[in-house]
Protein backbone atom coordinates (compact mmCIF):
# COMPACT_ATOMS: atom_id res chain seq x y z
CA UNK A 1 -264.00 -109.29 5.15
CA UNK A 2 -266.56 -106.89 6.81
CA UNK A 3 -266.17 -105.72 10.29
CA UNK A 4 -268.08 -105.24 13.38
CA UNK A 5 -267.76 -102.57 15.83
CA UNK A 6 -267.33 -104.40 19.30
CA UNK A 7 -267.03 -102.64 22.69
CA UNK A 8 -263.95 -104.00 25.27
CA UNK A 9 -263.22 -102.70 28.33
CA UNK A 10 -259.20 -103.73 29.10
CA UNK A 11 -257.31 -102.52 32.16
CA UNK A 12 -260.29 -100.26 33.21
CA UNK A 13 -260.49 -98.61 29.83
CA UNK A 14 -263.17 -98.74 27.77
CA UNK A 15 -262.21 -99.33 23.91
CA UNK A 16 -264.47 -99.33 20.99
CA UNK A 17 -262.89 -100.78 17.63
CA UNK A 18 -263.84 -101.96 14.49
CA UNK A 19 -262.71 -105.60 13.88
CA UNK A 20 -263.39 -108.54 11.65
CA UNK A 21 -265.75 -111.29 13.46
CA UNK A 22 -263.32 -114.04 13.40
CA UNK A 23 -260.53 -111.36 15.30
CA UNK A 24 -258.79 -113.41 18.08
CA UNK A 25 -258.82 -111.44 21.26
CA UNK A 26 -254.92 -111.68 21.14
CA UNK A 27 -254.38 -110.27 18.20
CA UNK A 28 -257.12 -107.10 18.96
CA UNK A 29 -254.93 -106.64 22.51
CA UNK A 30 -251.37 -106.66 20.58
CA UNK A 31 -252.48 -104.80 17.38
CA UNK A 32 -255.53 -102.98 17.81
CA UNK A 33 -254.90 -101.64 21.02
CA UNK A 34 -250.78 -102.06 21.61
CA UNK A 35 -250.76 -104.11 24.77
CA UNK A 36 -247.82 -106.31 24.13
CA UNK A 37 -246.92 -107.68 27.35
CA UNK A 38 -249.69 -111.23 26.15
CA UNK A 39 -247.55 -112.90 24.19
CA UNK A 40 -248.31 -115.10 21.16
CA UNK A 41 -246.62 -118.24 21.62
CA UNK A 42 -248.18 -121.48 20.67
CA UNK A 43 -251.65 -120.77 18.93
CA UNK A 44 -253.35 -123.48 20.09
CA UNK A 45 -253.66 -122.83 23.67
CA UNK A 46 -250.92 -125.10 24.83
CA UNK A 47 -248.35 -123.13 26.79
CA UNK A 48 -250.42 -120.20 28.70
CA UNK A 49 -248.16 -116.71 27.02
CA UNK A 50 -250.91 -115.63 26.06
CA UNK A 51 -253.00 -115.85 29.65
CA UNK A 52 -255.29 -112.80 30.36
CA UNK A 53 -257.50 -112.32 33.05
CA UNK A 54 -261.28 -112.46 32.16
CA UNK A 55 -263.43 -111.08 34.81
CA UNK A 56 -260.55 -112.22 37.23
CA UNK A 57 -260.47 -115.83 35.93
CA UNK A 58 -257.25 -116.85 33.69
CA UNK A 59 -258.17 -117.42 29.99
CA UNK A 60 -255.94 -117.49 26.79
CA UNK A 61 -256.45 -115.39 24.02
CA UNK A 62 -254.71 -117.22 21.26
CA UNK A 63 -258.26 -119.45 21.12
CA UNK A 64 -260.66 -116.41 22.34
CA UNK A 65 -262.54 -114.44 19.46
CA UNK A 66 -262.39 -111.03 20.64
CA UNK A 67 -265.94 -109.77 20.42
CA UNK A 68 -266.99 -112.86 22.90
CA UNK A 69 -265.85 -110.73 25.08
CA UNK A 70 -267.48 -107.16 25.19
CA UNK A 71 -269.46 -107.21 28.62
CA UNK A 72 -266.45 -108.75 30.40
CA UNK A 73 -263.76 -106.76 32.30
CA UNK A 74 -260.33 -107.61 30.69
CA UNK A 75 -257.05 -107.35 32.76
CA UNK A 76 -253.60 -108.14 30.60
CA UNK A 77 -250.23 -108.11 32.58
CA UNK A 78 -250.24 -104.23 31.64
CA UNK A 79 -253.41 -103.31 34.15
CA UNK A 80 -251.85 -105.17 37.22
CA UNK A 81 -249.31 -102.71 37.91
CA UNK A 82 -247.66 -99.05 37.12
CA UNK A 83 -243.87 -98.29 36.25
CA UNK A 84 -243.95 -96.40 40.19
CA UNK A 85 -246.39 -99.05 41.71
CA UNK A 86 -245.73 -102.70 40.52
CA UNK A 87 -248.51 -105.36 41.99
CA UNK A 88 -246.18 -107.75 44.10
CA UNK A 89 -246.50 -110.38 41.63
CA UNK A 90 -244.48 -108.28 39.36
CA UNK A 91 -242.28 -107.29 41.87
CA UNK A 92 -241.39 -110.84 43.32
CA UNK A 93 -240.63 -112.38 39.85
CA UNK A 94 -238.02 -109.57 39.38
CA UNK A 95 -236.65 -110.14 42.93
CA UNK A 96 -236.41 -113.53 42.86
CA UNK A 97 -235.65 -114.18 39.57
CA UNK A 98 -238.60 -116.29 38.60
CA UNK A 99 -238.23 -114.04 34.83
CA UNK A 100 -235.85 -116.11 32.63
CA UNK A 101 -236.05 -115.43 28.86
CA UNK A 102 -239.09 -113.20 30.18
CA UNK A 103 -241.20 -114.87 27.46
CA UNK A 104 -243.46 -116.86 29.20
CA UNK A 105 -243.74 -114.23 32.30
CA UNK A 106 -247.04 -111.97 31.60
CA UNK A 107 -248.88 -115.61 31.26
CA UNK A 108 -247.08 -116.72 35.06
CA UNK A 109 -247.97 -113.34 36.60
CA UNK A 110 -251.97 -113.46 35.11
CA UNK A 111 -252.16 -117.02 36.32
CA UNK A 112 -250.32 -115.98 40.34
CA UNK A 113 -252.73 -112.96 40.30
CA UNK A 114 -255.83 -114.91 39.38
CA UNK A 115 -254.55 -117.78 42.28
CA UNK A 116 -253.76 -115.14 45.15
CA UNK A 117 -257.02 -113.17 44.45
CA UNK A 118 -258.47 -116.87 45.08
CA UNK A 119 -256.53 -118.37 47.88
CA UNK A 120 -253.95 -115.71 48.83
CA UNK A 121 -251.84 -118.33 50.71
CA UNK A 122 -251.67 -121.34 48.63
CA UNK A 123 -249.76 -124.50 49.29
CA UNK A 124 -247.09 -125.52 46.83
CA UNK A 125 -249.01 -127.66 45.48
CA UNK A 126 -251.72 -125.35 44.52
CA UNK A 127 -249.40 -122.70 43.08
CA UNK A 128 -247.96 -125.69 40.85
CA UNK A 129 -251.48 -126.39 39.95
CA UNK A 130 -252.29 -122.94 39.01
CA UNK A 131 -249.57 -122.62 37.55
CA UNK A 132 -249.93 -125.50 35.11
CA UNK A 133 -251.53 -124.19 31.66
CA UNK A 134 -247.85 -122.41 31.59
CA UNK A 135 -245.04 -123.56 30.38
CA UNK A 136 -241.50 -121.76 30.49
CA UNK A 137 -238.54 -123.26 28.20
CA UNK A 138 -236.19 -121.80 30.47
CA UNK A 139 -236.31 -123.17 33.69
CA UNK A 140 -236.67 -125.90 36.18
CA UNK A 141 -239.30 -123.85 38.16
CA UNK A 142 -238.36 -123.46 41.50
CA UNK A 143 -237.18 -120.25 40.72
CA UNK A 144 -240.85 -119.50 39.45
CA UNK A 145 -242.57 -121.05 42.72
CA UNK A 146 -240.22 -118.88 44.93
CA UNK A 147 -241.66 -115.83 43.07
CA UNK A 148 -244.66 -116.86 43.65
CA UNK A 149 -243.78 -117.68 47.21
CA UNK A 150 -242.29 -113.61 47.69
CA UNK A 151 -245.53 -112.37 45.98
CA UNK A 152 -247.65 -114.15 48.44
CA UNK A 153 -245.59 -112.57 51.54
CA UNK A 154 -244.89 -109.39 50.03
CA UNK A 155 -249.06 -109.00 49.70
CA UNK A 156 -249.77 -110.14 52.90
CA UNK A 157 -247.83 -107.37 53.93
CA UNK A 158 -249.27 -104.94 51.61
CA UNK A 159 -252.56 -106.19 53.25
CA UNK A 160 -251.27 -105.86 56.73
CA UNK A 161 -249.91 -101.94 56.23
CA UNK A 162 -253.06 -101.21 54.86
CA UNK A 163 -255.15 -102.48 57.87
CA UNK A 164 -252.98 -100.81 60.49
CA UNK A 165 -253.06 -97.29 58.42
């Protein structure tokens, strides 16, 4: 199969590769470029592992063809954080334990980012509707929407220190 060279820009990097047209944008973020944290779990866009943030709006890339994509800004569960500086969505689901298996987590913290950079105090029923198009094997939730419920504290804080400094 021939290839076409497509430009992405993922995490603030800009990445130009050579990839077959029909390239889902999953498998050009795990393979092509090594960004493992989206997860393949379903294929057919049913439980939201695979969630990455397309100019700030949740999408799956299990169903996305990857060259669809070149003039929008990519962000996978890799770009929302650093080993030293986790975003406090990554922080909170390690805190309060809203990380079971860890499967299913990269897909929950796109989809909390995407929902706080919306409304960043949500009502619980708003976090379980953004949190919907993911589905976790491993748990009865609650320990998901109190992660959710630390990350929303934890960055109005973060906002707060920042406007007194």
């Amino acid at each position: 199969m021939s290839k076409q060279l497509i430009k992405l820009r993922v995490n603030g990097e800009q990445y130009e590769l050579a990839v077959p047209p029909n390239k889902l944008l999953l498998d050009v973020l795990r393979e092509d470029l090594g960004l493992t944290g989206t997860k393949r779990g379903c294929d057919d866009s049913s439980c939201g592992a695979c969630s990455v943030l397309v100019d700030g709006v949740p999408m799956l890339a299990c169903v996305a063809l990857a060259a669809s994509y070149q003039d929008c800004e990519l962000t996978t569960v890799e770009g929302l954080g650093t080993l030293d500086a986790l975003h406090p969505v990554q922080s909170s689901w390690g805190d309060a334990g809203g990380a079971q298996c860890g499967f299913c987590t990269s897909g929950f913290l796109i989809s909390t980012k995407a929902l706080l950079d919306r409304n960043p105090h949500p009502s619980l029923d708003e976090i379980r509707e953004a949190l919907s198009a993911n589905l976790c094997r491993c748990t009865g939730y609650m320990q998901i929407y109190e992660s959710v419920k630390l990350a929303i504290e934890r960055a109005a804080a973060a906002k707060a220190a920042g406007a007194g400094s």
